[in-house]
N, C-alpha and C. Protein backbone atom coordinates (compact mmCIF):
# COMPACT_ATOMS: atom_id res chain seq x y z
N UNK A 1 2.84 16.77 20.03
CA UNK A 1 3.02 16.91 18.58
C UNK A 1 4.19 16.07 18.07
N UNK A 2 5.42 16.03 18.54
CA UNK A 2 6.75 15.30 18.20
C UNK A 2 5.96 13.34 18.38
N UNK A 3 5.11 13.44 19.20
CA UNK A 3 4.82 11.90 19.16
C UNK A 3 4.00 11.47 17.67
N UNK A 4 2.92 12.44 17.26
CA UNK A 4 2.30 12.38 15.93
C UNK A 4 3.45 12.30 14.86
N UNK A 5 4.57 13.30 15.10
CA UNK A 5 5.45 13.41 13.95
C UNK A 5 6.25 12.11 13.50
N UNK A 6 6.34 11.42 14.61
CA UNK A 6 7.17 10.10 14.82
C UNK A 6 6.41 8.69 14.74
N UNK A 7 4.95 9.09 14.96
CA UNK A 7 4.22 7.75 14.36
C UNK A 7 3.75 8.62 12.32
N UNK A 8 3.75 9.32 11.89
CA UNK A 8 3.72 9.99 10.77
C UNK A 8 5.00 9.58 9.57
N UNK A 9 6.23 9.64 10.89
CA UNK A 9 7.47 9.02 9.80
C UNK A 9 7.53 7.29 10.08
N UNK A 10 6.61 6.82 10.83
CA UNK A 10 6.65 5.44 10.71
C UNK A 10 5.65 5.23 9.96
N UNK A 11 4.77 5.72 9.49
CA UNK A 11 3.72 5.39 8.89
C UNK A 11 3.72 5.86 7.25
N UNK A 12 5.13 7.16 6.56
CA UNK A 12 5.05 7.05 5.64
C UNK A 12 6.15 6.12 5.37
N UNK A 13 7.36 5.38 5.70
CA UNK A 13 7.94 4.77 5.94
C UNK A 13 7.83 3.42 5.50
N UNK A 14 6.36 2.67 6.05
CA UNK A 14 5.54 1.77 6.06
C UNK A 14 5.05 1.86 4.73
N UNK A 15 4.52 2.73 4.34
CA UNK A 15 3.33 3.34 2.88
C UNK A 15 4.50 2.98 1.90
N UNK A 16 5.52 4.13 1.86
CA UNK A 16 6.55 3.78 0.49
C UNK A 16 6.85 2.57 0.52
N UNK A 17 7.43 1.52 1.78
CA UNK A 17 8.12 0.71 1.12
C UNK A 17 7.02 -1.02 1.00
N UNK A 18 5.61 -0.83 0.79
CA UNK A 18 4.00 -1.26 0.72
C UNK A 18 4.10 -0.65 -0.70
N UNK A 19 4.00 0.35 -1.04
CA UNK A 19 4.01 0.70 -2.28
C UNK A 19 4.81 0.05 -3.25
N UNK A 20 5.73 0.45 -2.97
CA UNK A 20 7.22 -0.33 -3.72
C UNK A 20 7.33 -1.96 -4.05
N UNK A 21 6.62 -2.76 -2.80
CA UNK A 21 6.42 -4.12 -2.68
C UNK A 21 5.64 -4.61 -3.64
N UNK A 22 5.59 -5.16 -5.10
CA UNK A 22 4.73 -5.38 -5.94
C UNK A 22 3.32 -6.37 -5.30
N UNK A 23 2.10 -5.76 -6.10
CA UNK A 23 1.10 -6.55 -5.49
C UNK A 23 -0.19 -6.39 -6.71
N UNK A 24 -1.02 -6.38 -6.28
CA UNK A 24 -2.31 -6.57 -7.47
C UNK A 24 -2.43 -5.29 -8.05
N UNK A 25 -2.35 -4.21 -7.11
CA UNK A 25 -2.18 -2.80 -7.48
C UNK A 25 -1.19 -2.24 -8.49
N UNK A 26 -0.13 -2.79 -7.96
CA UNK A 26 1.24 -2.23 -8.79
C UNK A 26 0.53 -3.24 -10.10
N UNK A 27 0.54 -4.53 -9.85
CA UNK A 27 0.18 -5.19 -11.08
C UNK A 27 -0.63 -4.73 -12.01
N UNK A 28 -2.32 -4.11 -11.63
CA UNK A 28 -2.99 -3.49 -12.57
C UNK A 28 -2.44 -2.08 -12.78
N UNK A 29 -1.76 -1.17 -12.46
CA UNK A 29 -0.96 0.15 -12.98
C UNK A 29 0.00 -0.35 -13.86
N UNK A 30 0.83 -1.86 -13.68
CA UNK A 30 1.67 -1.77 -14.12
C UNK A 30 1.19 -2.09 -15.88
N UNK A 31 0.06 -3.39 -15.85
CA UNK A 31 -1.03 -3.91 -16.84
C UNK A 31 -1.42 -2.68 -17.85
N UNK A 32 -2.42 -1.69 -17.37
CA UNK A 32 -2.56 -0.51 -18.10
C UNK A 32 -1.45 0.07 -18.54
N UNK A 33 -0.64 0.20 -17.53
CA UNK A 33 0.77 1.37 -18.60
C UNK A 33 1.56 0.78 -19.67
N UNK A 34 1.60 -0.55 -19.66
CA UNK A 34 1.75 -1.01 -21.04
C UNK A 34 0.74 -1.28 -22.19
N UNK A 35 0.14 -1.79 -21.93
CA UNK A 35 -1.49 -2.23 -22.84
C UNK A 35 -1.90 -1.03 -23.11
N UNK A 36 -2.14 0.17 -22.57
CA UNK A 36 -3.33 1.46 -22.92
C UNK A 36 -2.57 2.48 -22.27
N UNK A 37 -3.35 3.86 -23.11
CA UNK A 37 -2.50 5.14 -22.95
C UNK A 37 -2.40 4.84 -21.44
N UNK A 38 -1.27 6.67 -21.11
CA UNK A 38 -1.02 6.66 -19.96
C UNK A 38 -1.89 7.13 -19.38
N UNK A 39 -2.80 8.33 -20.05
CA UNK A 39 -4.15 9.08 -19.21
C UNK A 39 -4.91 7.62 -18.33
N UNK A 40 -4.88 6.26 -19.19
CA UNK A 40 -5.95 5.43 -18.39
C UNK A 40 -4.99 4.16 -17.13
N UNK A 41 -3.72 4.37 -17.29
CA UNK A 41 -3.26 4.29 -16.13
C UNK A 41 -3.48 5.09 -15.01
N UNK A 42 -3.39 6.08 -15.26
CA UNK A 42 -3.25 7.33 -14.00
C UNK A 42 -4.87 7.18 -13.54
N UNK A 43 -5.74 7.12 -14.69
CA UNK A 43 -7.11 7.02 -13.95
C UNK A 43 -7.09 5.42 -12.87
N UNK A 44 -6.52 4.65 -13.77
CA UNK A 44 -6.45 3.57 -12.49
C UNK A 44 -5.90 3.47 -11.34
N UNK A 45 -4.96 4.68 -11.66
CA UNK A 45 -4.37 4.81 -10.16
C UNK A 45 -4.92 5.50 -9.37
N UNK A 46 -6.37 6.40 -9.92
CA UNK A 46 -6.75 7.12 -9.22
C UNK A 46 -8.23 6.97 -8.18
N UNK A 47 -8.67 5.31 -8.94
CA UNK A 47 -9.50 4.16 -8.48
C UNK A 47 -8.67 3.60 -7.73
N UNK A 48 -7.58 2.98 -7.56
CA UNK A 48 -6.85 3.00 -6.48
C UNK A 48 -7.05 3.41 -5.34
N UNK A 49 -6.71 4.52 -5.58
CA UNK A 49 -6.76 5.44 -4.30
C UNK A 49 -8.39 6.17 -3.48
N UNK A 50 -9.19 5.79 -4.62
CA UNK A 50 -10.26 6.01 -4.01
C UNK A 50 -10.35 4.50 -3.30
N UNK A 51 -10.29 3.85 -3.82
CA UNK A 51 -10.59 2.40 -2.86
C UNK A 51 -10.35 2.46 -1.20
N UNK A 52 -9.00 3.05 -1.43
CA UNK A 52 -8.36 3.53 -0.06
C UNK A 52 -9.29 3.53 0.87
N UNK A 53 -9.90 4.78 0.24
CA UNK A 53 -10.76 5.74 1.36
C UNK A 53 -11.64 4.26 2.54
N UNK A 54 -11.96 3.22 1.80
CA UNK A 54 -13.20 2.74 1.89
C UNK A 54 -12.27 2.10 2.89
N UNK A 55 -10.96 1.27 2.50
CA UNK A 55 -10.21 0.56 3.87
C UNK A 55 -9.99 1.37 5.03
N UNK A 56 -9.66 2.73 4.78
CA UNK A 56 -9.29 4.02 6.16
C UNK A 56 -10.72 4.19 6.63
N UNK A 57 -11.70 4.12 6.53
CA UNK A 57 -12.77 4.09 6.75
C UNK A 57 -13.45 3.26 7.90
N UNK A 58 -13.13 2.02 7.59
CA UNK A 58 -13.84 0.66 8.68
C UNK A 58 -12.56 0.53 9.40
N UNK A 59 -11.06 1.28 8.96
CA UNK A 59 -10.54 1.10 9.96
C UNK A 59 -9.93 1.93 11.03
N UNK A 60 -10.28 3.36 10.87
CA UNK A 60 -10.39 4.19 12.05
C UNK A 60 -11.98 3.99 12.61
N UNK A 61 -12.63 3.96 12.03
CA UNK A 61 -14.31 4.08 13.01
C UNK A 61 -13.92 2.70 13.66
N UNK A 62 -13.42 1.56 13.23
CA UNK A 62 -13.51 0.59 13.66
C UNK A 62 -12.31 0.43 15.45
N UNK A 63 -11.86 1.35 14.79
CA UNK A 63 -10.38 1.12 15.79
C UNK A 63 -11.26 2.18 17.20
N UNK A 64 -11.22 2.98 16.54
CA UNK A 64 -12.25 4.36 17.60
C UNK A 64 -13.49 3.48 18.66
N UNK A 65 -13.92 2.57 18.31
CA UNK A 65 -14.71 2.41 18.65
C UNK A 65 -14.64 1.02 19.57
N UNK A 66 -13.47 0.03 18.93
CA UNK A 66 -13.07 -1.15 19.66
C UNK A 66 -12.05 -0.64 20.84
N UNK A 67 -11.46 0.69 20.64
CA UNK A 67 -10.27 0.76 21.61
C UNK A 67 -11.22 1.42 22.85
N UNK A 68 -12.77 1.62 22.95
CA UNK A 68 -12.84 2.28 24.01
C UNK A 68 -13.79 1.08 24.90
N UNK A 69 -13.94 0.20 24.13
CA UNK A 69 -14.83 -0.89 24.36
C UNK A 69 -14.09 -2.45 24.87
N UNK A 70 -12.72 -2.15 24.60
CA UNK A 70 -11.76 -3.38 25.14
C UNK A 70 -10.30 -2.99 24.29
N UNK A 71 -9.51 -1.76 25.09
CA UNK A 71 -8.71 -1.39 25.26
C UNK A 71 -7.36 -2.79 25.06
N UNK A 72 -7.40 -3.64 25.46
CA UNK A 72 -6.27 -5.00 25.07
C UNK A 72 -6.60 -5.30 23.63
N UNK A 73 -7.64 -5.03 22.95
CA UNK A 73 -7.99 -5.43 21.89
C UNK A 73 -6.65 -5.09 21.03
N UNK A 74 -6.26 -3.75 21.29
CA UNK A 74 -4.91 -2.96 20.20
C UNK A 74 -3.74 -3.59 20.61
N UNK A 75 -3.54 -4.10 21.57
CA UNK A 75 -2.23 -4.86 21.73
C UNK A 75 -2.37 -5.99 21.22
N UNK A 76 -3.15 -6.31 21.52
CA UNK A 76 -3.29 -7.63 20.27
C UNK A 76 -3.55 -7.64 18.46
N UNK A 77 -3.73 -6.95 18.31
CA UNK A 77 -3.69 -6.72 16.76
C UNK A 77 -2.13 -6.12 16.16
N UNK A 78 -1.69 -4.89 17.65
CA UNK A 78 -0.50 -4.54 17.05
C UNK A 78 0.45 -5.49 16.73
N UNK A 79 0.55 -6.63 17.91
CA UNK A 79 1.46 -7.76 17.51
C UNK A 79 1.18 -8.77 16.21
N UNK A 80 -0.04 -8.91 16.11
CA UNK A 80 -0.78 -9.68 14.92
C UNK A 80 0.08 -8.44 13.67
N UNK A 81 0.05 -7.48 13.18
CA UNK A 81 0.33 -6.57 12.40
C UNK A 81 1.57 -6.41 12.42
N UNK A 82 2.59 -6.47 13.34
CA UNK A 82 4.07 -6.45 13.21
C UNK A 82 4.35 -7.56 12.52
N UNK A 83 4.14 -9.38 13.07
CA UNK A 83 3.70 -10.14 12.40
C UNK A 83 3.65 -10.37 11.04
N UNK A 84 2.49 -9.62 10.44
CA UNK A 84 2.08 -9.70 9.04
C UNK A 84 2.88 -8.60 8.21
N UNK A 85 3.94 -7.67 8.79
CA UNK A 85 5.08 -6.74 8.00
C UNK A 85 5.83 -8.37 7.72
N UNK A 86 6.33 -8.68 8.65
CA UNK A 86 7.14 -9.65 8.31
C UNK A 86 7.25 -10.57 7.52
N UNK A 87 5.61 -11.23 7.47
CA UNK A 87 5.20 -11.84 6.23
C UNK A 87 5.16 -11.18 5.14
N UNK A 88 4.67 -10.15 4.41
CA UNK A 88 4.86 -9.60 3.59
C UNK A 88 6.49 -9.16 2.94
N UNK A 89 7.34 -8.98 4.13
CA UNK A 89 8.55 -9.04 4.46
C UNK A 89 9.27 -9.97 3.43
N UNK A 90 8.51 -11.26 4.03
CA UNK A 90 8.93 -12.43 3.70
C UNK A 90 9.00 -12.58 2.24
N UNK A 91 7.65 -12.69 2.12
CA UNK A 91 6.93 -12.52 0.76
C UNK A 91 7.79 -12.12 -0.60
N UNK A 92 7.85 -10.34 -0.19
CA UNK A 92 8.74 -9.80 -1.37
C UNK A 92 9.89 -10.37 -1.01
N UNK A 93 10.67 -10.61 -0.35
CA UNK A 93 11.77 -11.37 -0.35
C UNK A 93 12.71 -12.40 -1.16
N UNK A 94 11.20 -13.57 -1.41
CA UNK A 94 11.17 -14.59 -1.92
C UNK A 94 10.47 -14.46 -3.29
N UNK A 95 9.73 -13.54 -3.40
CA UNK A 95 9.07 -13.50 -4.85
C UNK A 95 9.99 -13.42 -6.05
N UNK A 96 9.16 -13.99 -6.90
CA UNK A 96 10.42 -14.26 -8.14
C UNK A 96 10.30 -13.28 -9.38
N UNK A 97 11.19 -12.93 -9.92
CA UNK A 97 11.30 -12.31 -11.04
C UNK A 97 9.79 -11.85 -11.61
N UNK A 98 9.59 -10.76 -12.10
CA UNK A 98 8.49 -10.01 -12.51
C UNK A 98 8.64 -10.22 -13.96
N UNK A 99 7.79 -11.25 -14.88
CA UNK A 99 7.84 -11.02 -16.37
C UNK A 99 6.83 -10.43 -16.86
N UNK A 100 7.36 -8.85 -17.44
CA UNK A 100 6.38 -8.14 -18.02
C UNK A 100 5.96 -8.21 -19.55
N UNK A 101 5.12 -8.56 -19.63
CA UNK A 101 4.77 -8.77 -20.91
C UNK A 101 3.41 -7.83 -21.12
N UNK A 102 3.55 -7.90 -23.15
CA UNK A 102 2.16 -6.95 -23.44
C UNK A 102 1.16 -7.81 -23.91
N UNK A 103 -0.30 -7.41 -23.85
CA UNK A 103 -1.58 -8.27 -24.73
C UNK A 103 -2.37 -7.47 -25.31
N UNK A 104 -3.24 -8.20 -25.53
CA UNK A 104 -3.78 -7.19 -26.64
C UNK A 104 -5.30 -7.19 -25.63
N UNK A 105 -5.63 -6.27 -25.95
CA UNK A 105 -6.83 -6.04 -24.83
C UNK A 105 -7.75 -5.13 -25.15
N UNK A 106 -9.17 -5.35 -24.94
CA UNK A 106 -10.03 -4.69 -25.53
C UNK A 106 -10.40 -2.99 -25.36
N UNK A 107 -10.46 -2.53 -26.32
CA UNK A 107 -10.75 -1.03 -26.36
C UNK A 107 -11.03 -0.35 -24.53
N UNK A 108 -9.85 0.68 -23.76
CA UNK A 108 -10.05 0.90 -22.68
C UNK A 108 -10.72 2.44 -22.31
N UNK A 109 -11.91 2.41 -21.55
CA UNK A 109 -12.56 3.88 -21.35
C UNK A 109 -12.47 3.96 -19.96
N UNK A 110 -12.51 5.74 -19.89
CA UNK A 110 -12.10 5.95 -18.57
C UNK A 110 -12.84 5.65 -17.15
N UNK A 111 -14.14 5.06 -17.85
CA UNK A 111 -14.89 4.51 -16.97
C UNK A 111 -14.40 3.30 -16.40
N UNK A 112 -13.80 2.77 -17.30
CA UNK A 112 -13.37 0.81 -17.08
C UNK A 112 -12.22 0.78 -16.32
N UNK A 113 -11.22 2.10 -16.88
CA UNK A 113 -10.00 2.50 -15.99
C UNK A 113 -10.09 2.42 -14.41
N UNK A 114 -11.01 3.42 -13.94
CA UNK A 114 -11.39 3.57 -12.42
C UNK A 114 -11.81 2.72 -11.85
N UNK A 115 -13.10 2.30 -12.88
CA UNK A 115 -13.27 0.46 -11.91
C UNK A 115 -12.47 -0.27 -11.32
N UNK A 116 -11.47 -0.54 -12.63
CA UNK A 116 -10.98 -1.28 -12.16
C UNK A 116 -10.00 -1.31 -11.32
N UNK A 117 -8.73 0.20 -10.84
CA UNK A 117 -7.98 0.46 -10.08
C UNK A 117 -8.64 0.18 -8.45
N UNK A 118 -10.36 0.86 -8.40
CA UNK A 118 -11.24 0.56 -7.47
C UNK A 118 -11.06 -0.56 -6.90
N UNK A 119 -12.42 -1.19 -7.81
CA UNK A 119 -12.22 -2.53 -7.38
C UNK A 119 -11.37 -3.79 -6.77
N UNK A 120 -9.78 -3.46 -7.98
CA UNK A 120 -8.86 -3.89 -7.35
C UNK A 120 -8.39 -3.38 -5.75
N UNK A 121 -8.05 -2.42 -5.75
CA UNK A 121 -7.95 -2.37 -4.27
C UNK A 121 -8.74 -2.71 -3.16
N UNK A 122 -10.34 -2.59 -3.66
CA UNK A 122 -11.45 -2.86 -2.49
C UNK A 122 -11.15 -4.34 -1.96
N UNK A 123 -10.82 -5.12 -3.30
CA UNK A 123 -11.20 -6.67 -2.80
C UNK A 123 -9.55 -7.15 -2.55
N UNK A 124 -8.49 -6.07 -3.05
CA UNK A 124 -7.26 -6.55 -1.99
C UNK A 124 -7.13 -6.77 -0.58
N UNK A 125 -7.00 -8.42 -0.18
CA UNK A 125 -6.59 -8.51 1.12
C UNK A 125 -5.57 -8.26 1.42
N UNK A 126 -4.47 -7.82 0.42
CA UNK A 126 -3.51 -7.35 1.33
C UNK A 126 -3.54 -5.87 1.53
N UNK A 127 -4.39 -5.20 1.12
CA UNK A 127 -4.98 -3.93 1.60
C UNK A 127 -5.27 -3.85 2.73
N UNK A 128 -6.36 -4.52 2.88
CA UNK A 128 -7.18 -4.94 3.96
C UNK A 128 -6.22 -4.99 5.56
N UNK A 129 -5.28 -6.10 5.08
CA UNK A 129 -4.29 -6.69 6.29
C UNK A 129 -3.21 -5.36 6.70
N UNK A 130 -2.89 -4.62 5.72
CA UNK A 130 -2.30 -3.73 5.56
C UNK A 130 -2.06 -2.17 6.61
N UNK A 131 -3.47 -1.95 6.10
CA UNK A 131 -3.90 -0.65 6.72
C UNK A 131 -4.55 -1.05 8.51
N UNK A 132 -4.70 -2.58 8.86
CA UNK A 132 -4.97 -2.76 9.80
C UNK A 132 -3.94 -3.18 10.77
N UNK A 133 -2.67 -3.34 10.50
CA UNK A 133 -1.31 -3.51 10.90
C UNK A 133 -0.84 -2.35 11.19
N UNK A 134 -1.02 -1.39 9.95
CA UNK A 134 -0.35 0.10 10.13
C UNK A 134 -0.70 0.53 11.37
N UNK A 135 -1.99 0.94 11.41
CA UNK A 135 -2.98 1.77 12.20
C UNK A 135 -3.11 1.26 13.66
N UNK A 136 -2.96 -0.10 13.58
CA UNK A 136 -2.72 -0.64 15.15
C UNK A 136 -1.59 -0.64 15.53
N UNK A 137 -0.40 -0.52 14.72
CA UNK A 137 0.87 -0.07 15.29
C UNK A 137 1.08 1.14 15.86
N UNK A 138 0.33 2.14 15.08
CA UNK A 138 0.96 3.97 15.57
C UNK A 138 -0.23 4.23 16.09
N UNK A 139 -1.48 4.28 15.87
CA UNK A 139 -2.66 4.47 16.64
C UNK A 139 -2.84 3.62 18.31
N UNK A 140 -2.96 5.01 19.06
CA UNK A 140 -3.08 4.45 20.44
C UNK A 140 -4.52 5.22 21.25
N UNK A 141 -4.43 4.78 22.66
CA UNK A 141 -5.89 5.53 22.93
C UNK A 141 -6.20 6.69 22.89
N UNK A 142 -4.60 7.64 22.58
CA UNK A 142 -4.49 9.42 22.93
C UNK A 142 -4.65 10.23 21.43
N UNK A 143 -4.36 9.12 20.49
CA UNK A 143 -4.28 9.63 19.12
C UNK A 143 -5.78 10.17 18.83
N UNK A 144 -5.92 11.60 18.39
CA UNK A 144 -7.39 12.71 18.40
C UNK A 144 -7.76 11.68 16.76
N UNK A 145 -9.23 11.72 16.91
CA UNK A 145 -9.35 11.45 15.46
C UNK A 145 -9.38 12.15 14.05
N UNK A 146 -9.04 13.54 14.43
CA UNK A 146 -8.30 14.55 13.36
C UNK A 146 -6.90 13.97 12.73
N UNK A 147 -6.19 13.86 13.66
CA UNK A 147 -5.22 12.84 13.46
C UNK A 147 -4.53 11.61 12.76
N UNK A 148 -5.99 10.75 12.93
CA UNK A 148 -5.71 9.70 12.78
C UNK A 148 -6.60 9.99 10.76
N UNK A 149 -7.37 11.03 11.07
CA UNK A 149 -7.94 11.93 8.99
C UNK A 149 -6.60 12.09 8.55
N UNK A 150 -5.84 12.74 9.17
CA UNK A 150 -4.74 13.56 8.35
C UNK A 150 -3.81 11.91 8.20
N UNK A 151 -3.69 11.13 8.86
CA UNK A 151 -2.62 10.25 8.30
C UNK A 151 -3.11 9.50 7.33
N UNK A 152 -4.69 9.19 7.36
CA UNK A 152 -5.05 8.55 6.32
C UNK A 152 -5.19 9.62 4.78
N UNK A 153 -5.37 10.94 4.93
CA UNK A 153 -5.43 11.25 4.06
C UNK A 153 -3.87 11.16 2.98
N UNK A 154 -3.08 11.07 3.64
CA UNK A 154 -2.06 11.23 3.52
C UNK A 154 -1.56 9.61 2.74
N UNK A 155 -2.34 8.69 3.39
CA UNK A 155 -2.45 7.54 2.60
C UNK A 155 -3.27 7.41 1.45
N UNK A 156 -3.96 8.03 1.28
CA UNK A 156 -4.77 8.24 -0.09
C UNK A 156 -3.93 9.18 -1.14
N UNK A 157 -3.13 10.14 -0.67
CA UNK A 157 -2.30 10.54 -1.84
C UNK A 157 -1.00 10.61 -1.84
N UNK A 158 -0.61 9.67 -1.41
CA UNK A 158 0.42 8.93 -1.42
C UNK A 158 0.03 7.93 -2.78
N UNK A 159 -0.60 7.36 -2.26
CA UNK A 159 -1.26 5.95 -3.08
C UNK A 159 -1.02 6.56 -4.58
N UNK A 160 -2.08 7.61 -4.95
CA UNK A 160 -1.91 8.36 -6.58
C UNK A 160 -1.04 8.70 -6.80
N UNK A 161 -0.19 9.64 -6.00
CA UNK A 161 1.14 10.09 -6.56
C UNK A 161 1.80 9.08 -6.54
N UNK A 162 2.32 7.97 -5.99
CA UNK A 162 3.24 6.92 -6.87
C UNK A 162 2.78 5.85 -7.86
N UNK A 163 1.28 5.56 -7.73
CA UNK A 163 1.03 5.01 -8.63
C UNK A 163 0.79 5.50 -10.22
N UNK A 164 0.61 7.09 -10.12
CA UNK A 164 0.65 7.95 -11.25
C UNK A 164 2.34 8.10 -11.86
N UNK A 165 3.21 7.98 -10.84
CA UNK A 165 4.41 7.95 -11.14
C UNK A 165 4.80 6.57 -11.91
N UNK A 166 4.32 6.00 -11.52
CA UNK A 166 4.71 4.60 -12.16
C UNK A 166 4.32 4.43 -13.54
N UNK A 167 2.70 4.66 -13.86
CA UNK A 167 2.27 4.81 -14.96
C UNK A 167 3.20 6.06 -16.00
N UNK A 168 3.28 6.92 -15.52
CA UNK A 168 4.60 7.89 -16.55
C UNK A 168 5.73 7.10 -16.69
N UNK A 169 6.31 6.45 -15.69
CA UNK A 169 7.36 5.97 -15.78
C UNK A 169 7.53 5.01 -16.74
N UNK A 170 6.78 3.75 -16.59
CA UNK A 170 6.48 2.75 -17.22
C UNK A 170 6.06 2.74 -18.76
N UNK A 171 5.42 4.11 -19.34
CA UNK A 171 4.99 4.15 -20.52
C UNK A 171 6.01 4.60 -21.47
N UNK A 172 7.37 4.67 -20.75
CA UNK A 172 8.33 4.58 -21.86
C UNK A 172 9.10 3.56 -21.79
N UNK A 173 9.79 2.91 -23.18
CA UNK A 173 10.42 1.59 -23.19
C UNK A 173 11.76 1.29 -22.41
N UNK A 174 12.64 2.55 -22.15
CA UNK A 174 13.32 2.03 -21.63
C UNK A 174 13.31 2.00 -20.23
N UNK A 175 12.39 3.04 -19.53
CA UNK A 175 11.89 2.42 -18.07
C UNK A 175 11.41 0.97 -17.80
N UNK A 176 10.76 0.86 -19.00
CA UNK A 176 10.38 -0.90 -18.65
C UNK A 176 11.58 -1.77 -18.73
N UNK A 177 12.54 -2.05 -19.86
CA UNK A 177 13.74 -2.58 -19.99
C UNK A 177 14.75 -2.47 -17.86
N UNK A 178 14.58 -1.25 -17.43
CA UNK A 178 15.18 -0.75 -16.77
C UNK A 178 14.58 -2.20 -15.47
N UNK A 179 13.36 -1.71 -15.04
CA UNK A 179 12.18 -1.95 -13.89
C UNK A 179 12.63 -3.85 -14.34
N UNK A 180 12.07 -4.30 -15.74
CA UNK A 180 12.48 -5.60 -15.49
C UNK A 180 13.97 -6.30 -15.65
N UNK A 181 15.03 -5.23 -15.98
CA UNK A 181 16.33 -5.92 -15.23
C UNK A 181 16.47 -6.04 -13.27
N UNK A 182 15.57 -5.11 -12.86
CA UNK A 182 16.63 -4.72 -11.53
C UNK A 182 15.29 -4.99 -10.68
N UNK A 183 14.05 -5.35 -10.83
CA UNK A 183 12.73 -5.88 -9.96
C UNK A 183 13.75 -6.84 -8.81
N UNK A 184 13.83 -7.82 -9.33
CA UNK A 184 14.03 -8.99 -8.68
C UNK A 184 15.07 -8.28 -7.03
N UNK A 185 16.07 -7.55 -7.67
CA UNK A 185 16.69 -6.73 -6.38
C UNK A 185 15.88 -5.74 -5.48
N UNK A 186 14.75 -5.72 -5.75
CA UNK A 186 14.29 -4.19 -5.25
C UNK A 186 13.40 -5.09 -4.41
N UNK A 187 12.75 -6.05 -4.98
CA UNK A 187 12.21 -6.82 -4.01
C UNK A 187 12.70 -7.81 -2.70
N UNK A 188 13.90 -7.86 -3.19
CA UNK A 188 14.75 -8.29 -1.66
C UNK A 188 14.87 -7.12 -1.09
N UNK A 189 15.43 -5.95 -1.46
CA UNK A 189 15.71 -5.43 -0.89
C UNK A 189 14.76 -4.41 0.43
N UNK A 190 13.71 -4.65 -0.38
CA UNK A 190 12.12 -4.04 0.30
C UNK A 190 11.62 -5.28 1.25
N UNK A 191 11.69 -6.66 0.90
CA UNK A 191 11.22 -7.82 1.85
C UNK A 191 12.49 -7.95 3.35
N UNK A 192 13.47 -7.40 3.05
CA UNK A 192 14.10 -7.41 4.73
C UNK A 192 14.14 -6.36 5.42
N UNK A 193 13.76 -5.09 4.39
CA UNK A 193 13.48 -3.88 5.42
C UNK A 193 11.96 -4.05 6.01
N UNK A 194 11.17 -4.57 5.48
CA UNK A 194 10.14 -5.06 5.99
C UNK A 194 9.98 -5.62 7.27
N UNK A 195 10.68 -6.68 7.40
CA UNK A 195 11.13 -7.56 7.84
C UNK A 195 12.10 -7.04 9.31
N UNK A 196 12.72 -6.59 9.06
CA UNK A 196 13.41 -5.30 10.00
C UNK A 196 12.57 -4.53 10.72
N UNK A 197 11.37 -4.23 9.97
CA UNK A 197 10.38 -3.21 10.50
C UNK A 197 9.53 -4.13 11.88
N UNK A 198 9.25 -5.34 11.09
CA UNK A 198 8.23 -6.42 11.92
C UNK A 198 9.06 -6.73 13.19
N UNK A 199 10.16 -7.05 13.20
CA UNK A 199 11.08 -7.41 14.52
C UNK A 199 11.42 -6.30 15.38
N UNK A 200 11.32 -5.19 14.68
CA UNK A 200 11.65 -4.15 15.42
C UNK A 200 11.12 -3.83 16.55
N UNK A 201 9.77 -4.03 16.05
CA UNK A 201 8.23 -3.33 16.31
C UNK A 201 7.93 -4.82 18.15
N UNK A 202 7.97 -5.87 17.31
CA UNK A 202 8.30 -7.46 18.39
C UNK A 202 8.93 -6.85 19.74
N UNK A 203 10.14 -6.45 19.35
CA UNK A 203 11.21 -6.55 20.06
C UNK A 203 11.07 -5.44 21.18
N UNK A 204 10.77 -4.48 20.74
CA UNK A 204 11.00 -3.02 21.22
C UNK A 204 9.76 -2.90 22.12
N UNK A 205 8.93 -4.06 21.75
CA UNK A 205 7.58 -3.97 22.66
C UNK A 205 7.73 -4.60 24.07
């Protein structure tokens, strides 16, 4: 049990500071919470998070099923996935200043909301790269696949509760004033703990 608990705090660890790292996601939560009420942010965040499901999906059956069929397969992805923290690492690191601006945008229903939080996440590759880095890092051949439900579920509401947070946050003016003085720091500061995470992971192996 203490070994689940300890790939659990590496894995929400991983989630917050993925969350925090601006990307297409944060971008469309961030898009709606200015442009349209907050109810149709939160619904986008909540297409979001259903998207999830669909990446935790192909990638526990997928992992379940490659680790019993060529067992080296996970050492090789885990290093590929420490790797790609680092890039991402990198990434927010170097990314530049966030200019938030408003538009004018056509009448939003809560149908169009979910789509699009959905969608966006389905066709994020850095979703994709994401959850397949995580999962080959803390997932090993002993991990039960109850286990490996509860961490993903745990990634699915994770996902809403901060992206719903953001949308509250964001729909008042001086949170936005706030978010675009001090972005540019939060993103260094999230691209070397990243980054920290990826070498760690290298090193320790």
């Amino acid at each position: 049990m203490e070994q689940y608990l300890n790939e659990f705090v590496f894995l929400a660890s991983a989630i917050f500071l993925a969350l925090m790292s601006p990307g297409p996601d944060f971008m469309v939560t961030l898009k709606q919470s200015i442009n349209h009420e907050r109810k149709y942010a939160i619904i986008s965040s909540f297409g979001i998070s259903i998207g999830i499901v669909f990446h935790l999906a192909y990638t526990i059956l997928g992992f379940s099923f490659i680790i019993k069929v060529f067992p080296m397969f996970l050492d090789i992805i885990r290093y590929i996935g420490a790797t790609y923290l680092i890039y991402i690492g990198y990434k927010s690191f170097k990314s530049s200043h966030i200019k938030i601006e408003k538009d004018n945008q056509k009448k939003m229903t809560i149908k169009k909301a979910f789509m699009l939080g959905f969608f966006c996440n389905v066709f994020n590759p850095k979703a994709t790269m994401f959850f397949l880095s995580i999962f080959s890092i803390i997932v090993n051949e002993s991990t039960p696949i109850y286990v490996q439900l509860l961490f993903g579920l745990f990634c699915v509401v994770a996902n809403f509760v901060w992206y719903s947070l953001i949308a509250l946050f964001l729909t008042r003016k001086k949170s936005i004033e706030l978010f675009d003085k001090y972005s540019n720091i939060i993103n260094k500061v999230i691209g070397a703990i990243l980054i920290f995470f990826g070498l760690y992971f290298i090193i320790s192996s």
